[in-house]
C-alpha atoms as a PDB file:
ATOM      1  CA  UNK A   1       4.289   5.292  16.941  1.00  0.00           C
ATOM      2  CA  UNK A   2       6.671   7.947  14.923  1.00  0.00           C
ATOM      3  CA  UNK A   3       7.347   6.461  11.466  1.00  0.00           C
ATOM      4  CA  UNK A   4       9.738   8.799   9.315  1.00  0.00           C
ATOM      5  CA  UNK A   5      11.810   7.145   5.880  1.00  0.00           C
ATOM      6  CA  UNK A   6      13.983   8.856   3.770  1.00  0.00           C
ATOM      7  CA  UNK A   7      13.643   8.009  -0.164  1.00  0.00           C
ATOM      8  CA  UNK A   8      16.521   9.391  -2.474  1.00  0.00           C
ATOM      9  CA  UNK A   9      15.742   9.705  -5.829  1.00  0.00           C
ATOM     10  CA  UNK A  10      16.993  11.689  -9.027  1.00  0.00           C
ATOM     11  CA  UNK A  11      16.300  15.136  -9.249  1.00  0.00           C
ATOM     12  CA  UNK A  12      14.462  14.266 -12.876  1.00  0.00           C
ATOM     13  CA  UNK A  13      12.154  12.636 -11.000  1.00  0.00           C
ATOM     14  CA  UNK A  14      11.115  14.942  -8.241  1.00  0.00           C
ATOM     15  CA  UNK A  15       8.779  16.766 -10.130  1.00  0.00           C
ATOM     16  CA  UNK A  16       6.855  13.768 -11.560  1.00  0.00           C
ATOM     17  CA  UNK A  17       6.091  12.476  -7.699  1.00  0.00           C
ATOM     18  CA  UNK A  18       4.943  16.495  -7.010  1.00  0.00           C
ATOM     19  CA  UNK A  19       2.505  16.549 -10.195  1.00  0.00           C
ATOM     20  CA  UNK A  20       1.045  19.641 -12.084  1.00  0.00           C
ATOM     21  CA  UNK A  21      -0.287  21.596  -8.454  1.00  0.00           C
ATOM     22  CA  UNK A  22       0.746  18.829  -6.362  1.00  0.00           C
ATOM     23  CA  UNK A  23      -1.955  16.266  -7.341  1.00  0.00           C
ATOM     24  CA  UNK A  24       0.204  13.443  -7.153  1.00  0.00           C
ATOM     25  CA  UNK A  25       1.913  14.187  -4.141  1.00  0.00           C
ATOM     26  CA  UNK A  26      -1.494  14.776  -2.483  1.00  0.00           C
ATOM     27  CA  UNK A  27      -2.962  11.632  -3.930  1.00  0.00           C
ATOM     28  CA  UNK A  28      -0.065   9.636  -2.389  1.00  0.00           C
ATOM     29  CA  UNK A  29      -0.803  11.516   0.933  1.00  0.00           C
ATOM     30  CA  UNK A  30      -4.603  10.787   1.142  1.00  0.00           C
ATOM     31  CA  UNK A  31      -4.497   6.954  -0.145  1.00  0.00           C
ATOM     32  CA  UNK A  32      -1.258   6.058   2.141  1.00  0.00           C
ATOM     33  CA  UNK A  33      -2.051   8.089   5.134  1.00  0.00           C
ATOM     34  CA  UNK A  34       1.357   9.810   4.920  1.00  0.00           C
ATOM     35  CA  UNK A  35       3.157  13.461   4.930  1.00  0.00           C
ATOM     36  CA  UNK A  36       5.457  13.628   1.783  1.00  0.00           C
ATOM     37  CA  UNK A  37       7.963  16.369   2.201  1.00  0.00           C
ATOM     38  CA  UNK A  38      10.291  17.155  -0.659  1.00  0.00           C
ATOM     39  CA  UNK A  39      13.794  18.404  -1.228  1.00  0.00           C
ATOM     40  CA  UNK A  40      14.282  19.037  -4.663  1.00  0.00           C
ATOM     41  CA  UNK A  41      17.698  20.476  -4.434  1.00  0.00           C
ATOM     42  CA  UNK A  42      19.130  17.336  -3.295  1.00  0.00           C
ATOM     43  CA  UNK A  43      16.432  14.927  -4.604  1.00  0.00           C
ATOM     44  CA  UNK A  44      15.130  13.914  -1.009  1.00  0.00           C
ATOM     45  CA  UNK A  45      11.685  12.711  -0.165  1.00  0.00           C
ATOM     46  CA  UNK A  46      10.614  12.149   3.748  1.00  0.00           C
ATOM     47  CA  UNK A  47       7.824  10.044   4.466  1.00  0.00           C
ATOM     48  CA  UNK A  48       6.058  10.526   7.692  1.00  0.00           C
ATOM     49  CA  UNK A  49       3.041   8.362   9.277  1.00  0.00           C
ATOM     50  CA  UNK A  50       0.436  10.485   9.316  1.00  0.00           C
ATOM     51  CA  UNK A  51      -2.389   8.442  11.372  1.00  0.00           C
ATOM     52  CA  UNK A  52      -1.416   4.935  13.055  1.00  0.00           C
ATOM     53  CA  UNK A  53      -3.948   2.965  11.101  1.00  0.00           C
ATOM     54  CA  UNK A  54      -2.198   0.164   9.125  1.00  0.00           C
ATOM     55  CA  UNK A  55       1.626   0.006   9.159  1.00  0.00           C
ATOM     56  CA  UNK A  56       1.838  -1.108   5.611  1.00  0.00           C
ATOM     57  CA  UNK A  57       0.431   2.346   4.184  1.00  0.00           C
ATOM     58  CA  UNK A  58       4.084   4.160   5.152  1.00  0.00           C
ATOM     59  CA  UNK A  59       5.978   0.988   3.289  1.00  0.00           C
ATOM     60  CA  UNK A  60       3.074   1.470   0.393  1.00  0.00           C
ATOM     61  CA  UNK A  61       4.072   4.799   0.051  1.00  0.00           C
ATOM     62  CA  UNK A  62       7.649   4.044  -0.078  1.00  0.00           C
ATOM     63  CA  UNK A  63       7.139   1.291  -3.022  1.00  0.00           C
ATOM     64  CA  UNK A  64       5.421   3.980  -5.042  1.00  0.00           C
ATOM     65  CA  UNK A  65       8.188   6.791  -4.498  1.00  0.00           C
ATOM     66  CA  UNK A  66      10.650   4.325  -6.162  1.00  0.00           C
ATOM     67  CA  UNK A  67       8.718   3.284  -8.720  1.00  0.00           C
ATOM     68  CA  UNK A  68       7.966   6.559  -9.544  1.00  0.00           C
ATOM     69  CA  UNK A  69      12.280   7.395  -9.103  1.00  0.00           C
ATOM     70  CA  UNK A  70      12.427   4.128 -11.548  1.00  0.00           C
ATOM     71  CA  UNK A  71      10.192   5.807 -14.152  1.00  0.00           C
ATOM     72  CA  UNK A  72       6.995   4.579 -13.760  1.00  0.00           C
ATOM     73  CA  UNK A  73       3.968   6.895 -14.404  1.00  0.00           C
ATOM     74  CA  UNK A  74       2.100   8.200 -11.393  1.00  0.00           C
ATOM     75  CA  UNK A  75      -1.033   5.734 -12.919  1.00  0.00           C
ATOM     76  CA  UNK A  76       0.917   2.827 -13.235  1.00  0.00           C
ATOM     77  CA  UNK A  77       3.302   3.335  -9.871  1.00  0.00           C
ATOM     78  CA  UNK A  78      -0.358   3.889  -8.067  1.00  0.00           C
ATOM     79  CA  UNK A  79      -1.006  -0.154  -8.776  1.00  0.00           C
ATOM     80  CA  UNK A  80       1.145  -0.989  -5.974  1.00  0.00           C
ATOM     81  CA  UNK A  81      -1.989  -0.142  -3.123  1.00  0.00           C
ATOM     82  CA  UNK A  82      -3.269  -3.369  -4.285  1.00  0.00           C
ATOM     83  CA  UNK A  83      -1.543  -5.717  -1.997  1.00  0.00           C
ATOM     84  CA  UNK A  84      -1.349  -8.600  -4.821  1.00  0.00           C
ATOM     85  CA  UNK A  85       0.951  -5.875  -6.654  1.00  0.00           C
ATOM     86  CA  UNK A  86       4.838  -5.906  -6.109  1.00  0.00           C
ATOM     87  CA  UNK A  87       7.854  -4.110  -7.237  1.00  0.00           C
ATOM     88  CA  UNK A  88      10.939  -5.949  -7.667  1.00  0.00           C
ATOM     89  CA  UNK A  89      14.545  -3.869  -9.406  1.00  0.00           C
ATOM     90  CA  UNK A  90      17.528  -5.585 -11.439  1.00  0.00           C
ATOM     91  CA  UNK A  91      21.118  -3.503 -11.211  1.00  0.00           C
ATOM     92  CA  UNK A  92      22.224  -3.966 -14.941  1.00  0.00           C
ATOM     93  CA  UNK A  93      25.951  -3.016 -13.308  1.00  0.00           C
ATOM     94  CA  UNK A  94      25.570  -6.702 -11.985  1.00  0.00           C
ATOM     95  CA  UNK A  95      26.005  -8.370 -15.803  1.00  0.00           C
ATOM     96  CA  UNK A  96      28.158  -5.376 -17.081  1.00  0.00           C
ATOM     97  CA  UNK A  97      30.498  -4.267 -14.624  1.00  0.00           C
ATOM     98  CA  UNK A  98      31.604  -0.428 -15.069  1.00  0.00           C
ATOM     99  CA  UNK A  99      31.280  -0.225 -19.096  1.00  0.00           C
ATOM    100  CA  UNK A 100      28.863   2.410 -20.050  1.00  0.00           C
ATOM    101  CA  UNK A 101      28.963   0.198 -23.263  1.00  0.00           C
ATOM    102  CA  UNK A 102      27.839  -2.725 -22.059  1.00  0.00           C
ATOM    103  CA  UNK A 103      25.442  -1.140 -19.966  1.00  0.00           C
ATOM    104  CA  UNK A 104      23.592   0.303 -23.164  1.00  0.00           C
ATOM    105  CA  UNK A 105      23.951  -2.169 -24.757  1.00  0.00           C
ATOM    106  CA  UNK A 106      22.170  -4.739 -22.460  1.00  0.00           C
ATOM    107  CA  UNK A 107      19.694  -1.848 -22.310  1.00  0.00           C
ATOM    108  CA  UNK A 108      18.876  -1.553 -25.730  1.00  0.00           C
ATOM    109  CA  UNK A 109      18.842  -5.506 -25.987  1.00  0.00           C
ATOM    110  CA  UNK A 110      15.962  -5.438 -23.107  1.00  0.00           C
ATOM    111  CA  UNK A 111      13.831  -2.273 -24.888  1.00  0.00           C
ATOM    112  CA  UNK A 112      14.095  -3.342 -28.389  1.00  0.00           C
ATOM    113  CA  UNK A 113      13.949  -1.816 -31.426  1.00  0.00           C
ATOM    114  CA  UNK A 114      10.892   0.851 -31.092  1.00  0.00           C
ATOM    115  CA  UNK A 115      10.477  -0.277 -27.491  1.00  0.00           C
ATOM    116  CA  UNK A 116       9.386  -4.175 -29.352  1.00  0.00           C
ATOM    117  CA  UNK A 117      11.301  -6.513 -26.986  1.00  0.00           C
ATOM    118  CA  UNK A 118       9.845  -4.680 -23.554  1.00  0.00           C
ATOM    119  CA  UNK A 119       6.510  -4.742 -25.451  1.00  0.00           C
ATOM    120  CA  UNK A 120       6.759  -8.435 -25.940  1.00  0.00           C
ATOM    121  CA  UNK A 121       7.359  -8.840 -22.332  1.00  0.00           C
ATOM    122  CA  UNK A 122       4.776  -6.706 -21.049  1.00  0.00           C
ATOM    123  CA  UNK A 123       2.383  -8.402 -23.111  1.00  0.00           C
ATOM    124  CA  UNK A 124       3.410 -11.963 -22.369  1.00  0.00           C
ATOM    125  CA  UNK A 125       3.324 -11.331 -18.996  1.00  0.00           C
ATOM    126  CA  UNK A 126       0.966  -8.909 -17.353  1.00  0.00           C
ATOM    127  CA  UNK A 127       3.861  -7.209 -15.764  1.00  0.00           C
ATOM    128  CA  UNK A 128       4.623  -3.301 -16.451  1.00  0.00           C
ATOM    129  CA  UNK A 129       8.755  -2.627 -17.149  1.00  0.00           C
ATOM    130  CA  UNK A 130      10.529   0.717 -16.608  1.00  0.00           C
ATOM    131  CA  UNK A 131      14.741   0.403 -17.767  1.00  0.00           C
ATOM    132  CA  UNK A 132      15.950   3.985 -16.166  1.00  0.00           C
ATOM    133  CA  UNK A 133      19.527   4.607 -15.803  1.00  0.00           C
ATOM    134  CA  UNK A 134      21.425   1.400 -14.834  1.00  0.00           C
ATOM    135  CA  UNK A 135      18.033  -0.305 -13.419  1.00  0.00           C
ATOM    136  CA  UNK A 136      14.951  -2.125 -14.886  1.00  0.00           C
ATOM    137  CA  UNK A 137      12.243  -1.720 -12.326  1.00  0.00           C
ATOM    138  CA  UNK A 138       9.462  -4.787 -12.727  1.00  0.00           C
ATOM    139  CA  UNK A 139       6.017  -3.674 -11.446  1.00  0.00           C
ATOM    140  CA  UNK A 140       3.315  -6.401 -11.525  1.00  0.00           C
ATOM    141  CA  UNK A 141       1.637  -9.663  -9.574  1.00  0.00           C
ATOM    142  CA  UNK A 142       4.279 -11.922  -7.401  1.00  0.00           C
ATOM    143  CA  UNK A 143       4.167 -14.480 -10.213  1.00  0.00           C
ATOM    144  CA  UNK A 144       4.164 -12.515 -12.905  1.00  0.00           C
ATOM    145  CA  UNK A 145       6.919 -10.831 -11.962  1.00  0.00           C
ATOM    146  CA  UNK A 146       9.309 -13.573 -10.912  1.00  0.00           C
ATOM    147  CA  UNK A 147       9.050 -14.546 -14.371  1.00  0.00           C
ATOM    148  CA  UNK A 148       9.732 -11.288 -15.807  1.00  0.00           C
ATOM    149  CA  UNK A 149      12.988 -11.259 -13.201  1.00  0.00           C
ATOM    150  CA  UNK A 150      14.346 -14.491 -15.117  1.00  0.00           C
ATOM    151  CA  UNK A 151      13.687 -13.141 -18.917  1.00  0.00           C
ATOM    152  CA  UNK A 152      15.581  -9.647 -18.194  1.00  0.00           C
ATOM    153  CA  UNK A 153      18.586 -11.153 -15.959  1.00  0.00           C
ATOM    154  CA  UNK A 154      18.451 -13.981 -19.247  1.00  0.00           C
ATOM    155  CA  UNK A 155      18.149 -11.133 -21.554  1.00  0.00           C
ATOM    156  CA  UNK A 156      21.176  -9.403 -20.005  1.00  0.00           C
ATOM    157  CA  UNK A 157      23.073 -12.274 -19.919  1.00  0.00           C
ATOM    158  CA  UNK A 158      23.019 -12.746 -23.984  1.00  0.00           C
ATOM    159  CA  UNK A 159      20.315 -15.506 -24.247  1.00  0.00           C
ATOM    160  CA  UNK A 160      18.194 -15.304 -27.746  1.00  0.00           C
ATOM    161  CA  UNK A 161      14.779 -13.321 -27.393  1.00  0.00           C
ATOM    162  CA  UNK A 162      12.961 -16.327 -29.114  1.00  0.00           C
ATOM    163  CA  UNK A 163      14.174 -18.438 -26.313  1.00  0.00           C
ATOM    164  CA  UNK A 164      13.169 -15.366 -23.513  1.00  0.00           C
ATOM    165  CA  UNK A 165       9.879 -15.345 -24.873  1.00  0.00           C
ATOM    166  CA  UNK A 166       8.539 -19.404 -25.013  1.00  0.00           C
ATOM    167  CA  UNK A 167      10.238 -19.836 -21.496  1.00  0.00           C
ATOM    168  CA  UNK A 168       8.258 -16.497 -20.443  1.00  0.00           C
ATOM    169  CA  UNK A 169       5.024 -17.627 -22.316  1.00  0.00           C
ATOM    170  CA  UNK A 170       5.229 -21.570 -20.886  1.00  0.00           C
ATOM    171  CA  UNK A 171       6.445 -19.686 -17.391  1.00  0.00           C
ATOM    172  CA  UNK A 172       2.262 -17.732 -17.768  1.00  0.00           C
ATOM    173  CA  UNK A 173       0.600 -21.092 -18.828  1.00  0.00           C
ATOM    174  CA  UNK A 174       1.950 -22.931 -16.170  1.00  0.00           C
ATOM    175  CA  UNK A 175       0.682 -20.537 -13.635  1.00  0.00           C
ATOM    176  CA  UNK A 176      -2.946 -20.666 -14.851  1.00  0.00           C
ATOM    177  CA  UNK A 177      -2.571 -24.116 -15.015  1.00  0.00           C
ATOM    178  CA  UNK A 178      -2.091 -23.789 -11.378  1.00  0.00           C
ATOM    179  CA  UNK A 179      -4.644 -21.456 -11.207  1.00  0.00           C
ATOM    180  CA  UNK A 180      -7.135 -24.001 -12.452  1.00  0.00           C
ATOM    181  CA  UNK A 181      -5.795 -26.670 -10.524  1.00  0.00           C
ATOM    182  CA  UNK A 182      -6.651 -24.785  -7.159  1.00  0.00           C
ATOM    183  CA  UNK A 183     -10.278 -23.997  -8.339  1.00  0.00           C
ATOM    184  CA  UNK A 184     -10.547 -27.318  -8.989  1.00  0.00           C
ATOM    185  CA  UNK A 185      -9.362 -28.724  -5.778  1.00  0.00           C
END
């Protein structure tokens, strides 16, 4: 079986995938059974199969890449070989249309003053946040980060933090209520 995926991603990114002497590439390699080849010119990366062990490596490897291209660290981006952890992406274009504006402003209303708001978040939830370019990548467990989806698209849509915050906070409760439910049964 020949598995081969191309992975576009901005050129300010290439070099955080490579790594000071190619560490991160060749950690990526080793934990995902892949070949990484990289065109930094036009911001390209190939992923190849390397052994035909288990078919989700290659897709592994591609979740990483992006998060990575999303601006995640290398560390945190590296959380998605646990198969619990997912990566989910909101277009900010969706709730702003073309105005560059809008766009920063729904960003800064997401981030926060000193980075508060996406603090709050990450803290409420579990969930790791990345806003790069017109994007906010969500890196976390599924349930976590379902919740996290409907606080930023409430966010961008104008709704009070206050009210993002209790619905994400009651949203976390619930789940380990759940949680404790199944032990239970």
């Amino acid at each position: 079986m020949s598995f081969e995926h191309l992975v576009r991603l901005p050129k300010d990114r290439i070099g955080v995938i490579i790594g000071r002497n190619g560490i991160v590439k060749k950690e990526i390699e080793n934990k995902c059974s892949v070949s990484i080849s990289i065109d930094s010119e036009n911001g390209e990366v190939i992923i190849r199969l390397m052994k035909n062990i288990d078919e989700s490596e290659p897709f592994k490897a591609i979740n990483i890449i992006n998060a990575i291209g999303k601006g995640f660290s290398p560390e945190k981006a590296l959380r998605l070989l646990d198969e619990n952890v997912i990566l989910e992406f909101i277009d900010l274009r969706n709730y702003v249309g073309k105005s560059t504006n809008a766009l920063t402003r729904i960003k800064g209303r997401i981030i926060g003053f000193n980075g508060k708001s996406r603090r709050n978040i990450e803290e409420i939830s579990g969930c790791k946040l990345s806003v790069y370019g017109h994007t906010v990548a969500i890196l976390g467990i599924d349930y976590e980060v379902k919740a996290v989806l409907d606080a930023v698209k409430k966010l961008a849509s104008g709704s009070a933090h206050r009210t993002v915050y209790k619905n994400l906070q009651n949203s976390r409760t619930q789940a380990k209520l759940n949680k404790m439910k199944l032990w239970e049964d």
